[in-house]
PDB file of N, CA and C in Angstrom:
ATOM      1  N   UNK A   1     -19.627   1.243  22.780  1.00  0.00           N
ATOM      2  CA  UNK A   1     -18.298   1.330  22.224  1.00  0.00           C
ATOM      3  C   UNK A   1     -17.353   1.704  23.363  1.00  0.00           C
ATOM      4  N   UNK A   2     -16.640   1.042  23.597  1.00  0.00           N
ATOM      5  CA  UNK A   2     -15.583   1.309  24.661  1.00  0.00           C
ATOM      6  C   UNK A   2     -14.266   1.485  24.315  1.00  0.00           C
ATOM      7  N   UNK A   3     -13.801   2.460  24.581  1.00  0.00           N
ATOM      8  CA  UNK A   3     -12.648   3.281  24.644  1.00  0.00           C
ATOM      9  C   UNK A   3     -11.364   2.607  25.320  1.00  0.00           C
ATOM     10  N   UNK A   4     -10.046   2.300  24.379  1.00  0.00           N
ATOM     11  CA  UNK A   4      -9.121   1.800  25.063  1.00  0.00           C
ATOM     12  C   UNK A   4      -8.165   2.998  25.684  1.00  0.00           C
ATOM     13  N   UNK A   5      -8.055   1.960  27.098  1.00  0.00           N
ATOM     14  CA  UNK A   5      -7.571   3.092  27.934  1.00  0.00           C
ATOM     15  C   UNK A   5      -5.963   2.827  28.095  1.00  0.00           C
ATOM     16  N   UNK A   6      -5.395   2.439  27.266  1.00  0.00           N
ATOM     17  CA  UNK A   6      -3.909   1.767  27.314  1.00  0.00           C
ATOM     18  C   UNK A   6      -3.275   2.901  26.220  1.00  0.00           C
ATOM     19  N   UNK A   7      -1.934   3.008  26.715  1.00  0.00           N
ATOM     20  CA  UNK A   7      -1.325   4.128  26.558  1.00  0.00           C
ATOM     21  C   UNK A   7      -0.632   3.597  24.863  1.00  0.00           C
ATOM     22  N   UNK A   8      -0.817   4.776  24.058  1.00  0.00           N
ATOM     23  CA  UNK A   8      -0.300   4.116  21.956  1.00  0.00           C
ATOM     24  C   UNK A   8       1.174   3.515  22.465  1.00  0.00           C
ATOM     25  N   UNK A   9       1.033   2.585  20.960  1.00  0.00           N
ATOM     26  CA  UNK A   9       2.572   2.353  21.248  1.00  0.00           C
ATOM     27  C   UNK A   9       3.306   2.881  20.780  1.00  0.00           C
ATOM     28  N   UNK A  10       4.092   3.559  21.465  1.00  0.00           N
ATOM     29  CA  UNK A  10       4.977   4.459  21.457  1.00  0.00           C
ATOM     30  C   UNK A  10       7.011   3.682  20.993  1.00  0.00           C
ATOM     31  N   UNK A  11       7.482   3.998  19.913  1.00  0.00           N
ATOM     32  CA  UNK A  11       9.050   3.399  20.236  1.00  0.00           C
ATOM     33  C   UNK A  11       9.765   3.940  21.395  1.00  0.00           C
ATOM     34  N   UNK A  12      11.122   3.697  21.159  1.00  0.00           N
ATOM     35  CA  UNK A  12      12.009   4.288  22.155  1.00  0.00           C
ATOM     36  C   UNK A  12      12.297   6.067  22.403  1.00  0.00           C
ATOM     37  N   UNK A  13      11.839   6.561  20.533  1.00  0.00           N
ATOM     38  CA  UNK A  13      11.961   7.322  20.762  1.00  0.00           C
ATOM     39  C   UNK A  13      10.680   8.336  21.088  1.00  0.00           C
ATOM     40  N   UNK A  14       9.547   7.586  21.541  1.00  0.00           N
ATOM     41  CA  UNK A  14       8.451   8.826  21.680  1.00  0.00           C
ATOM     42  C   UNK A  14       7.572   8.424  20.296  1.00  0.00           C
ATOM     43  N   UNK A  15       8.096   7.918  19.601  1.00  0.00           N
ATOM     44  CA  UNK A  15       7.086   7.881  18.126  1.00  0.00           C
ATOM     45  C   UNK A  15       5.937   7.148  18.567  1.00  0.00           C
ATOM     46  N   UNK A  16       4.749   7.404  18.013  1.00  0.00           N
ATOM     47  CA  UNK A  16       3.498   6.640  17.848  1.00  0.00           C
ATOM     48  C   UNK A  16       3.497   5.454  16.583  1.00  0.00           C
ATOM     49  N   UNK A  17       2.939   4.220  16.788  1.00  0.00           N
ATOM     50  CA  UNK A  17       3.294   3.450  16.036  1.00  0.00           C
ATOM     51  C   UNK A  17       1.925   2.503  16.217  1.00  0.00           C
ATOM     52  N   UNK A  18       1.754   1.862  14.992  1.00  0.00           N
ATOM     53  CA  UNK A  18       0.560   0.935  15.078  1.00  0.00           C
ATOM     54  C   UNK A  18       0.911  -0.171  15.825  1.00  0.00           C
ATOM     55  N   UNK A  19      -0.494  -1.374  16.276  1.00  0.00           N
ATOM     56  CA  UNK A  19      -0.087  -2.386  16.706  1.00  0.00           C
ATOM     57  C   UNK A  19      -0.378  -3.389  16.150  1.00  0.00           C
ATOM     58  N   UNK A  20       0.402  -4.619  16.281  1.00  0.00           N
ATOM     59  CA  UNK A  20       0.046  -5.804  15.750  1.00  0.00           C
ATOM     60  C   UNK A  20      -1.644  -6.130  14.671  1.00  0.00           C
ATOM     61  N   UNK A  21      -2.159  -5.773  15.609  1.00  0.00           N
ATOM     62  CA  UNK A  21      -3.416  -5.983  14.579  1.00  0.00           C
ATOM     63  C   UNK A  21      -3.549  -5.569  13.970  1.00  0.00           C
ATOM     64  N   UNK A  22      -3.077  -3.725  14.329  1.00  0.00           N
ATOM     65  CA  UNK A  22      -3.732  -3.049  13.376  1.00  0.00           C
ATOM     66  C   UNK A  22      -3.119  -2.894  12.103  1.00  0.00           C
ATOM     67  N   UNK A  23      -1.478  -3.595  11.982  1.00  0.00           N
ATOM     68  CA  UNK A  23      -0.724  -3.499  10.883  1.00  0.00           C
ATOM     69  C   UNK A  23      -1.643  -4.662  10.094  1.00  0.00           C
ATOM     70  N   UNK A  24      -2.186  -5.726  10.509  1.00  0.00           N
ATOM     71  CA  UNK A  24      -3.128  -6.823   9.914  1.00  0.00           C
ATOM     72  C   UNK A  24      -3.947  -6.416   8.918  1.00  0.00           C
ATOM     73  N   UNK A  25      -4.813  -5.839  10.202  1.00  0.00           N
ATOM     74  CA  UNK A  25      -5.985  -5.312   9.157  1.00  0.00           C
ATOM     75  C   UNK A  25      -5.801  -4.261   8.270  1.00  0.00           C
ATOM     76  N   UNK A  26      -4.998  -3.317   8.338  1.00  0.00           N
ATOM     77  CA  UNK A  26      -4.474  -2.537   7.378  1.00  0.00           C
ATOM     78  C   UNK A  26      -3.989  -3.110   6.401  1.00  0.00           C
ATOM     79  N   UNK A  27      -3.396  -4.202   6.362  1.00  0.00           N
ATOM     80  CA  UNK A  27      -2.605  -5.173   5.106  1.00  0.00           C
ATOM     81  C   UNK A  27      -3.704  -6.130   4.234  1.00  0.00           C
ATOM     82  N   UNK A  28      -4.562  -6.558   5.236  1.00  0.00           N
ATOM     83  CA  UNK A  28      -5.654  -6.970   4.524  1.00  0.00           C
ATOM     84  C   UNK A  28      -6.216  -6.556   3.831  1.00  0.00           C
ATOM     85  N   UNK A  29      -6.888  -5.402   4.381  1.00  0.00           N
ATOM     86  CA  UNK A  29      -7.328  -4.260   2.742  1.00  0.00           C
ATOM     87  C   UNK A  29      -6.193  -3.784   2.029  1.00  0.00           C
ATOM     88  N   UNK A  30      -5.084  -3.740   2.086  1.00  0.00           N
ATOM     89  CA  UNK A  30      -4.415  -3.187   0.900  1.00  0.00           C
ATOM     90  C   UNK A  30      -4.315  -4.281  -0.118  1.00  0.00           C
ATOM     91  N   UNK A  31      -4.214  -5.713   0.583  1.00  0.00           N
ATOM     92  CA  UNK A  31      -4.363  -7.029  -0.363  1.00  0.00           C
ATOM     93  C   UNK A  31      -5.282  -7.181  -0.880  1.00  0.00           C
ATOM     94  N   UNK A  32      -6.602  -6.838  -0.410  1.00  0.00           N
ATOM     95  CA  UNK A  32      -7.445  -6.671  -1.515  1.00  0.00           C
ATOM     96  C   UNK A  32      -7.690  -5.813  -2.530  1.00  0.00           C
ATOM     97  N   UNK A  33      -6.785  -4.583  -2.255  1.00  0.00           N
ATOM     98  CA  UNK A  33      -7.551  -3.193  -2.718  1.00  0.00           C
ATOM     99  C   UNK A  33      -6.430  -3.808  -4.249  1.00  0.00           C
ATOM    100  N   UNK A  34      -4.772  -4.089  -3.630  1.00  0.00           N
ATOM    101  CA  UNK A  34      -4.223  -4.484  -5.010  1.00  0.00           C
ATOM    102  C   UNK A  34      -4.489  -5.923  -5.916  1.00  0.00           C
ATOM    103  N   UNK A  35      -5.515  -6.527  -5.358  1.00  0.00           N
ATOM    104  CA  UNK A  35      -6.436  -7.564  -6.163  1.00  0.00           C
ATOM    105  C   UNK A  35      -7.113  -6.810  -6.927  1.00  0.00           C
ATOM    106  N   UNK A  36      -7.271  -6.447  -6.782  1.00  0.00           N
ATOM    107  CA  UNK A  36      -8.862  -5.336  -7.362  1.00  0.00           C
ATOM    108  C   UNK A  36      -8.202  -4.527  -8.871  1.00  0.00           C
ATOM    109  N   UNK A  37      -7.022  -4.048  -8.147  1.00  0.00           N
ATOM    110  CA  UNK A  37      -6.022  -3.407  -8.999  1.00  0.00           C
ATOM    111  C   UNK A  37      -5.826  -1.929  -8.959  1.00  0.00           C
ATOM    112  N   UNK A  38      -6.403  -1.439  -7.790  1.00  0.00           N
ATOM    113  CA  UNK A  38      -6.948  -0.139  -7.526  1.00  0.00           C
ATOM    114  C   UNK A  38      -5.140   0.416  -6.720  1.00  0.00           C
ATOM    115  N   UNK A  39      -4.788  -0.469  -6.306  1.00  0.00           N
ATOM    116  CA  UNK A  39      -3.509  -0.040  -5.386  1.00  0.00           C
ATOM    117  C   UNK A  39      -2.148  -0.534  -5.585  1.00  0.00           C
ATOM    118  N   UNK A  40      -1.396   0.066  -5.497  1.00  0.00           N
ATOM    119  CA  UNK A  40      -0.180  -0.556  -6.120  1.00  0.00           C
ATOM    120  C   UNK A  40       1.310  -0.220  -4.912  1.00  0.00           C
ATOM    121  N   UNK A  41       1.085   0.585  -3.981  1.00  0.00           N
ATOM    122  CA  UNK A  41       2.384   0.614  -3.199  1.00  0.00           C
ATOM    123  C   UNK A  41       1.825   0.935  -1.770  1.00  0.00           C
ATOM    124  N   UNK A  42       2.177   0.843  -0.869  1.00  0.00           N
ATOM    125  CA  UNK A  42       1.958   1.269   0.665  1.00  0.00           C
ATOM    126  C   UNK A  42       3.165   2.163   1.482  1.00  0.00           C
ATOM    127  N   UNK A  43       3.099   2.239   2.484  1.00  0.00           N
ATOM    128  CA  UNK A  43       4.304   3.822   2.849  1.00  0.00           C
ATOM    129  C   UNK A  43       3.045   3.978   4.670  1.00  0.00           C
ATOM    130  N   UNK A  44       4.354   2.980   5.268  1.00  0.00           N
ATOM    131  CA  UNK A  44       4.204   3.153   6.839  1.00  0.00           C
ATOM    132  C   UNK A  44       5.134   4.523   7.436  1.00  0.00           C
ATOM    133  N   UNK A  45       4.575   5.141   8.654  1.00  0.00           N
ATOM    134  CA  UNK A  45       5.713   6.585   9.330  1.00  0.00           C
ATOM    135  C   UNK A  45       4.679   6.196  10.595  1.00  0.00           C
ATOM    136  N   UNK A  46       6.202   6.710  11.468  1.00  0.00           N
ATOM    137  CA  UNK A  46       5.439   7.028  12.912  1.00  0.00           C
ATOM    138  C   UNK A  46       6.174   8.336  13.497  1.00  0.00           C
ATOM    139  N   UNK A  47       5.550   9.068  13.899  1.00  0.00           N
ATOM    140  CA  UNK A  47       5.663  10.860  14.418  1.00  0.00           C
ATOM    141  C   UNK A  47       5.630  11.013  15.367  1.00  0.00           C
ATOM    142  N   UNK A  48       5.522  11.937  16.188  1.00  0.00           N
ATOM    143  CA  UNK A  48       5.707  12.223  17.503  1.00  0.00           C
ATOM    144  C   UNK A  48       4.238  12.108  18.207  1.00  0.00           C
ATOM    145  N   UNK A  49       3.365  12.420  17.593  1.00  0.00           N
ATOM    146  CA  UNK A  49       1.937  12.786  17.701  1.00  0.00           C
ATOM    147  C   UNK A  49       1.090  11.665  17.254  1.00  0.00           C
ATOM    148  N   UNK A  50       1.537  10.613  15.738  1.00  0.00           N
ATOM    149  CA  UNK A  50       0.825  10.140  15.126  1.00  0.00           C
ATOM    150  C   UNK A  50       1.542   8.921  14.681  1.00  0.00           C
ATOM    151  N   UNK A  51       0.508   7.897  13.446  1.00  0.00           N
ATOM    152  CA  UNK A  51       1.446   7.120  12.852  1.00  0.00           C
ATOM    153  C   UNK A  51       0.296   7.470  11.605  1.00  0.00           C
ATOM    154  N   UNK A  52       0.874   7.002  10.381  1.00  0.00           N
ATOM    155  CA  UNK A  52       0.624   7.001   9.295  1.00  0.00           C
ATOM    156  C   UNK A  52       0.804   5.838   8.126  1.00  0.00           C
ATOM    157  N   UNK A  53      -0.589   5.425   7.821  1.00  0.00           N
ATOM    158  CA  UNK A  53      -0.710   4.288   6.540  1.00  0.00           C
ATOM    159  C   UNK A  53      -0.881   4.715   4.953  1.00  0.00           C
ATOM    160  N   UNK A  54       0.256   5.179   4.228  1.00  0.00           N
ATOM    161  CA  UNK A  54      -0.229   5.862   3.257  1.00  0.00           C
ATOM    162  C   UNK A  54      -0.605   4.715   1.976  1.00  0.00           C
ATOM    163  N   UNK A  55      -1.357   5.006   1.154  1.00  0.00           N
ATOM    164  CA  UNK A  55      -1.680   3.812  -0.043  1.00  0.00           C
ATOM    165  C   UNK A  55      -1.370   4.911  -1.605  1.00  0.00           C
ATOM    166  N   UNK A  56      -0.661   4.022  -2.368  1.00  0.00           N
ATOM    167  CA  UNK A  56      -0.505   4.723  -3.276  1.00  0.00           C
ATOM    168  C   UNK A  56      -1.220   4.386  -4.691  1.00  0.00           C
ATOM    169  N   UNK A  57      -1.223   4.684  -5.696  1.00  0.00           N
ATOM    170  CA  UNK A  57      -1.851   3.954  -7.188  1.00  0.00           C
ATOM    171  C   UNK A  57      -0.225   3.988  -7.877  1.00  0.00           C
ATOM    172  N   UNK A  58       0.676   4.820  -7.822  1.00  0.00           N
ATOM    173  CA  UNK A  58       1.774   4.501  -8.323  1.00  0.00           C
ATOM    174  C   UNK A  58       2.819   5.005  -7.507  1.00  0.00           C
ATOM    175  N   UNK A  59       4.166   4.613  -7.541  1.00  0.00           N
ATOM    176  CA  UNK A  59       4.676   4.426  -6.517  1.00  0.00           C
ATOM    177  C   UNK A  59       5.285   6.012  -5.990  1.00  0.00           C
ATOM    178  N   UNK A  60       5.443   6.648  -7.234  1.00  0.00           N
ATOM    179  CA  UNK A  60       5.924   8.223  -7.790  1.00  0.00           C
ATOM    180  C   UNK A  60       5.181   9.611  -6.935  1.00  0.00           C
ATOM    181  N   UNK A  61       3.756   9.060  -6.928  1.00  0.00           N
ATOM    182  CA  UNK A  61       2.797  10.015  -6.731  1.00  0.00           C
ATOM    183  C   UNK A  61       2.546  10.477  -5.247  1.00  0.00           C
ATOM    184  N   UNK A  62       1.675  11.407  -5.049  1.00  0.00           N
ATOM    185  CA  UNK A  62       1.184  11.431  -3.806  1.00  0.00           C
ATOM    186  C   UNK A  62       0.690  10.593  -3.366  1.00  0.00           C
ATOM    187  N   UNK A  63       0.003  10.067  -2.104  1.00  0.00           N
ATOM    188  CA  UNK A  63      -0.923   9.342  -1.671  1.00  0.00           C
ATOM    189  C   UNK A  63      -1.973   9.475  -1.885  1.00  0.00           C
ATOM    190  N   UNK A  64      -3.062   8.051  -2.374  1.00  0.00           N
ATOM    191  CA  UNK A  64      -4.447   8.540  -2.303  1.00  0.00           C
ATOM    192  C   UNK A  64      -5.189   8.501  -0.917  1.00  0.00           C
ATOM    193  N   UNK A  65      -5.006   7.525  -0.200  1.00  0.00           N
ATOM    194  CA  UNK A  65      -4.997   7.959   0.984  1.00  0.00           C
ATOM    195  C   UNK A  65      -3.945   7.522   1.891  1.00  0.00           C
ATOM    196  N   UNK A  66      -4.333   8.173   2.887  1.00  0.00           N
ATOM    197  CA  UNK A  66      -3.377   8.316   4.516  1.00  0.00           C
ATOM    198  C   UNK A  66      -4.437   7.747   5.370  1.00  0.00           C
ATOM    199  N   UNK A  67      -4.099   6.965   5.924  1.00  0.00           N
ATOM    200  CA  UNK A  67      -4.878   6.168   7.537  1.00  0.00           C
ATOM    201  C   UNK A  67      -4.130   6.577   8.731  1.00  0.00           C
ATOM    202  N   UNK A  68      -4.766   7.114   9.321  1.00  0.00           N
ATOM    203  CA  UNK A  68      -3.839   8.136  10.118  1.00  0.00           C
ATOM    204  C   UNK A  68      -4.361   7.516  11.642  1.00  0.00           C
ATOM    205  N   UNK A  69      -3.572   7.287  12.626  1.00  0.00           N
ATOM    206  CA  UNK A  69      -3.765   7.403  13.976  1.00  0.00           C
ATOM    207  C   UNK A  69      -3.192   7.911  14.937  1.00  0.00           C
ATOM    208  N   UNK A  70      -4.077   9.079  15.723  1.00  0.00           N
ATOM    209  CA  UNK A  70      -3.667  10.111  16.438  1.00  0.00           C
ATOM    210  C   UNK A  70      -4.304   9.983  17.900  1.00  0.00           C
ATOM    211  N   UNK A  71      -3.773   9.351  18.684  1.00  0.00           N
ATOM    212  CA  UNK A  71      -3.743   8.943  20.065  1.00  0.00           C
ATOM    213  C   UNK A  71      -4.871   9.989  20.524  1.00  0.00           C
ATOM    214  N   UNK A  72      -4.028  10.953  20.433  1.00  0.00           N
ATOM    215  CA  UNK A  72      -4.740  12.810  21.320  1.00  0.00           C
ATOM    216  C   UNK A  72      -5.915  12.583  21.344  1.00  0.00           C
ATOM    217  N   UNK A  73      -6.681  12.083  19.433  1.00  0.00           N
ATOM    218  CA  UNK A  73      -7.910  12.541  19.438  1.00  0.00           C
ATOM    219  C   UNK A  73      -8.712  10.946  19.998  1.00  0.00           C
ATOM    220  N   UNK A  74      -8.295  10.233  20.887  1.00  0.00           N
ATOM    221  CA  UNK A  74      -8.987   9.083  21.037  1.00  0.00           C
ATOM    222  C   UNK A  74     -10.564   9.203  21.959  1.00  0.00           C
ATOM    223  N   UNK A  75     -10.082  10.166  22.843  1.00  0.00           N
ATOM    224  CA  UNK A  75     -11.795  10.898  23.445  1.00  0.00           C
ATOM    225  C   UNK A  75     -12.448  11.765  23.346  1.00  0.00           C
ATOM    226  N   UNK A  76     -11.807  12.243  21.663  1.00  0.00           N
ATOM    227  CA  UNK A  76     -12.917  13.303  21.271  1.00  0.00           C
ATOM    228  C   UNK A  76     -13.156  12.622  20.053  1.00  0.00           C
ATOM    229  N   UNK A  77     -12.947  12.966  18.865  1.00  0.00           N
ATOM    230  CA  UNK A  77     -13.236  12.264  17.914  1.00  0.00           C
ATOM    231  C   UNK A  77     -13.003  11.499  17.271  1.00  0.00           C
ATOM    232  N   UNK A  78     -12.191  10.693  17.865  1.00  0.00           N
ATOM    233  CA  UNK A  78     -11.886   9.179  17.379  1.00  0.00           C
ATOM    234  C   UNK A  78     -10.449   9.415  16.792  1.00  0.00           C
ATOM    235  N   UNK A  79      -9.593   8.376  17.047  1.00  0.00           N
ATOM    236  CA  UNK A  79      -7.968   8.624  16.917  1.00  0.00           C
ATOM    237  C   UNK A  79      -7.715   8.311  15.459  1.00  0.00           C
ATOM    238  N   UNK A  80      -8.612   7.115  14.837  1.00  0.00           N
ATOM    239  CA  UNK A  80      -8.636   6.636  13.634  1.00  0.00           C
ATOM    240  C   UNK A  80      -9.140   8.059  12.276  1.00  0.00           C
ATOM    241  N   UNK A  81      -8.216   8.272  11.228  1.00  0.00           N
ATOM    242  CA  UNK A  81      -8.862   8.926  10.067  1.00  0.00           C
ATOM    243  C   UNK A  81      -8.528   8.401   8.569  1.00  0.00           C
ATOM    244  N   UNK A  82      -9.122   8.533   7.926  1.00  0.00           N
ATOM    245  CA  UNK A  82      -8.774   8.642   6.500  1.00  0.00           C
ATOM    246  C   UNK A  82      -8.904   9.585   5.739  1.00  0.00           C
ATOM    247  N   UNK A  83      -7.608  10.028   5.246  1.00  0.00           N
ATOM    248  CA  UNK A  83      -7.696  11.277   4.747  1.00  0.00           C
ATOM    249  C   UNK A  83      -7.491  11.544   3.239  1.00  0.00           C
ATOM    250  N   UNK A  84      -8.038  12.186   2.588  1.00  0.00           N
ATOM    251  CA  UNK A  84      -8.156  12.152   0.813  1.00  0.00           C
ATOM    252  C   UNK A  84      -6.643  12.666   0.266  1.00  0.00           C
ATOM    253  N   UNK A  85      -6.807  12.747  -1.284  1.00  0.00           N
ATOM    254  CA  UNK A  85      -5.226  12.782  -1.547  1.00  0.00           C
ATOM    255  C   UNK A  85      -5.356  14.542  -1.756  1.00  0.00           C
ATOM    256  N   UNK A  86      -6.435  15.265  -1.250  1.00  0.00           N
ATOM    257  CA  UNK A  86      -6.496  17.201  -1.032  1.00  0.00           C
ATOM    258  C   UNK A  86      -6.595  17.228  -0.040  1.00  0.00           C
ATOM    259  N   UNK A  87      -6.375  15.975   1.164  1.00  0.00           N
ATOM    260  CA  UNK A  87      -6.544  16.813   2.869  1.00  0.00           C
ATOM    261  C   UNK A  87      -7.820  16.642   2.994  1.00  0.00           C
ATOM    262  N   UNK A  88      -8.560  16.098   2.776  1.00  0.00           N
ATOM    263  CA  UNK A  88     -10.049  16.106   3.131  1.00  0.00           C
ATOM    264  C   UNK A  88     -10.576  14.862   4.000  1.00  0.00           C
ATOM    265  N   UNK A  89     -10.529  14.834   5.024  1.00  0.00           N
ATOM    266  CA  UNK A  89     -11.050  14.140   5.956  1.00  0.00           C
ATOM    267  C   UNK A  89     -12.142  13.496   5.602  1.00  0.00           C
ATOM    268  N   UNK A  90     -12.650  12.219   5.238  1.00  0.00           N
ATOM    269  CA  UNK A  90     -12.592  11.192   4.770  1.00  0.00           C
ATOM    270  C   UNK A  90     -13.698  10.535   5.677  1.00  0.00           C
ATOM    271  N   UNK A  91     -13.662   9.975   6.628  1.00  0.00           N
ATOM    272  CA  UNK A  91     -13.544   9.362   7.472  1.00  0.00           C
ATOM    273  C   UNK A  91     -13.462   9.630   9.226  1.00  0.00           C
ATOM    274  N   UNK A  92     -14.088   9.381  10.130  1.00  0.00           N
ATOM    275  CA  UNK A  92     -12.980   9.895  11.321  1.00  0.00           C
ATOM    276  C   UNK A  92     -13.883   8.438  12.394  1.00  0.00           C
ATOM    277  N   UNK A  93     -13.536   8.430  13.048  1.00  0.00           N
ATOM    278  CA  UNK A  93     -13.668   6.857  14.125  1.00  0.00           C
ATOM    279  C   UNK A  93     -13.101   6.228  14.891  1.00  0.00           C
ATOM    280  N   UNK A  94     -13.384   6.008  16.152  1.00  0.00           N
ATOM    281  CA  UNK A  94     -12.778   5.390  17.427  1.00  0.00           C
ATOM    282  C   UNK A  94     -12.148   3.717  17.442  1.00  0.00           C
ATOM    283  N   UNK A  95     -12.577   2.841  16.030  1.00  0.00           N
ATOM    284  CA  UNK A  95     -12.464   1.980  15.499  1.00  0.00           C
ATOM    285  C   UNK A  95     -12.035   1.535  14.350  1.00  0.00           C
ATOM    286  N   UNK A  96     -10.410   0.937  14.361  1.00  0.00           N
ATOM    287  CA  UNK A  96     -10.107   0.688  12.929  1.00  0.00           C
ATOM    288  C   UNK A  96     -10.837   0.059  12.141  1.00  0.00           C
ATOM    289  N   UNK A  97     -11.591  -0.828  12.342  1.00  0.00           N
ATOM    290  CA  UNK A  97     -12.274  -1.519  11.241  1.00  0.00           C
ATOM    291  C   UNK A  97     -13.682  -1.144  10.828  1.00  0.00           C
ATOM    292  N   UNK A  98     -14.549  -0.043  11.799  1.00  0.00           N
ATOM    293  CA  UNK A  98     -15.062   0.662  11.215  1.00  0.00           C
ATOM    294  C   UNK A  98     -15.166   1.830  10.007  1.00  0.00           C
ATOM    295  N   UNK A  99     -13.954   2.417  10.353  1.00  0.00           N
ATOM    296  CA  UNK A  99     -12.972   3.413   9.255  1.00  0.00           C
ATOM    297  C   UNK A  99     -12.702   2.742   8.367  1.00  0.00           C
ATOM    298  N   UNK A 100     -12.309   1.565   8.143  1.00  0.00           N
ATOM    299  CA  UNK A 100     -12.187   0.781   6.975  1.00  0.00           C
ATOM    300  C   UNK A 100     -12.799   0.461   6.359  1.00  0.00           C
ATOM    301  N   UNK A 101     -14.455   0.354   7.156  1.00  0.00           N
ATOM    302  CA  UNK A 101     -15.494  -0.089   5.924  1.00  0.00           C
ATOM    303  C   UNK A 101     -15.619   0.581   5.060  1.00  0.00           C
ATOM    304  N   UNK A 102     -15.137   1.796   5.201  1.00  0.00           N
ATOM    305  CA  UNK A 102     -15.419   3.228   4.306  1.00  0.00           C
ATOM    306  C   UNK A 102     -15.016   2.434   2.808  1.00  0.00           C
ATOM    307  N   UNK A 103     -13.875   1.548   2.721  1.00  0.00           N
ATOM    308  CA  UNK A 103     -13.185   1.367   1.633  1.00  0.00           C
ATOM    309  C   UNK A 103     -14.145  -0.245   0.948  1.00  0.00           C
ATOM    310  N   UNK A 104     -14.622  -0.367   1.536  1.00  0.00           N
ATOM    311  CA  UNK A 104     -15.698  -2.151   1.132  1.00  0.00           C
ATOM    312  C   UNK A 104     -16.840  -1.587   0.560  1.00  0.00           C
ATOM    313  N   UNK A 105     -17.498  -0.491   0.749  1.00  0.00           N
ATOM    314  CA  UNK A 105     -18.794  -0.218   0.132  1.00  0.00           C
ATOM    315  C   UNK A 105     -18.715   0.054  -1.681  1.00  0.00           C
ATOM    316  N   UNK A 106     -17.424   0.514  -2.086  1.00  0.00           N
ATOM    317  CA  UNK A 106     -17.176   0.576  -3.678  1.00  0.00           C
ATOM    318  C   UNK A 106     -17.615   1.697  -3.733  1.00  0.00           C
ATOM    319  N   UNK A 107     -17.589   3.006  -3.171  1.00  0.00           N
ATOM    320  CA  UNK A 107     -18.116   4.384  -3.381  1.00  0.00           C
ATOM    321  C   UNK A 107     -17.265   4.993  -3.937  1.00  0.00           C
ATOM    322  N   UNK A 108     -15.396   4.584  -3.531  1.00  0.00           N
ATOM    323  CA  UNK A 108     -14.764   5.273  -3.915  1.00  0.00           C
ATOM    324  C   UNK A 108     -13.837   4.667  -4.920  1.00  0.00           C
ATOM    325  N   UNK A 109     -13.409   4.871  -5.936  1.00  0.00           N
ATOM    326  CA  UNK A 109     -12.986   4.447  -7.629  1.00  0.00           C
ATOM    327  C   UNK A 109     -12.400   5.388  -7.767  1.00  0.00           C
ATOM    328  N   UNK A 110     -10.871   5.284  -8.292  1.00  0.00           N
ATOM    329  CA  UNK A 110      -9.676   5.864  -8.941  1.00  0.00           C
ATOM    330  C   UNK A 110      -9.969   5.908 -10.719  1.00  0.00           C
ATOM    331  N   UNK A 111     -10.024   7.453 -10.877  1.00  0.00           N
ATOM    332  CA  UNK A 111     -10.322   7.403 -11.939  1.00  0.00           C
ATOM    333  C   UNK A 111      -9.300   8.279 -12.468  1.00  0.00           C
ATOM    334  N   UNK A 112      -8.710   7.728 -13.951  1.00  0.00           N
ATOM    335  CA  UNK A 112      -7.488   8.254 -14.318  1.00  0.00           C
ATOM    336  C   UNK A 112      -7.690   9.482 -15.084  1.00  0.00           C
TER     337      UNK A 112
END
């Protein structure tokens, strides 16, 4: 597994921000997840430190999850997370589309 050594993309102002792909593959599973019927709104941010993919079930609510990428942690524990809708770390990985499989196996179901 090799480690990218290229600096996040950052805007003008310092924010961390996803890239091209990774807005892809992030959209891809949300297109499926709202096939499914499990998801219903999305909610992009970029921070000083981080950027953030939040997924919602209604548009009102908290997030069920946050896909979070945090540059800092790219050579320790992986920059990629998914985080639950209590803060519970989810997930953690040096690879977006590994972190994502988390969501293809059907382990996790919204239950009303």
């Amino acid at each position: 597994m090799a480690l990218d050594s290229r600096p996040p993309i950052t805007g003008k102002d310092g924010v961390v921000f996803f890239e091209r792909r990774e807005i892809d593959q992030l959209l891809r599973l949300y297109g499926r997840m709202v096939a499914a019927g499990e998801w219903r709104d999305y909610g992009m941010a970029g921070q000083s430190d981080h950027a953030v993919f939040s997924v919602f079930r209604h548009a009102a609510e908290a997030p069920l999850y946050r896909i979070e990428k945090r540059p800092a942690l790219a050579r320790k524990q992986g920059e990629w997370a998914v985080i639950g809708q209590g803060g519970l770390t989810l997930k953690r990985g040096h690879d977006l589309a590994q972190v994502l499989r988390m969501f293809d196996k059907g382990r996790f179901k919204v239950v009303d």
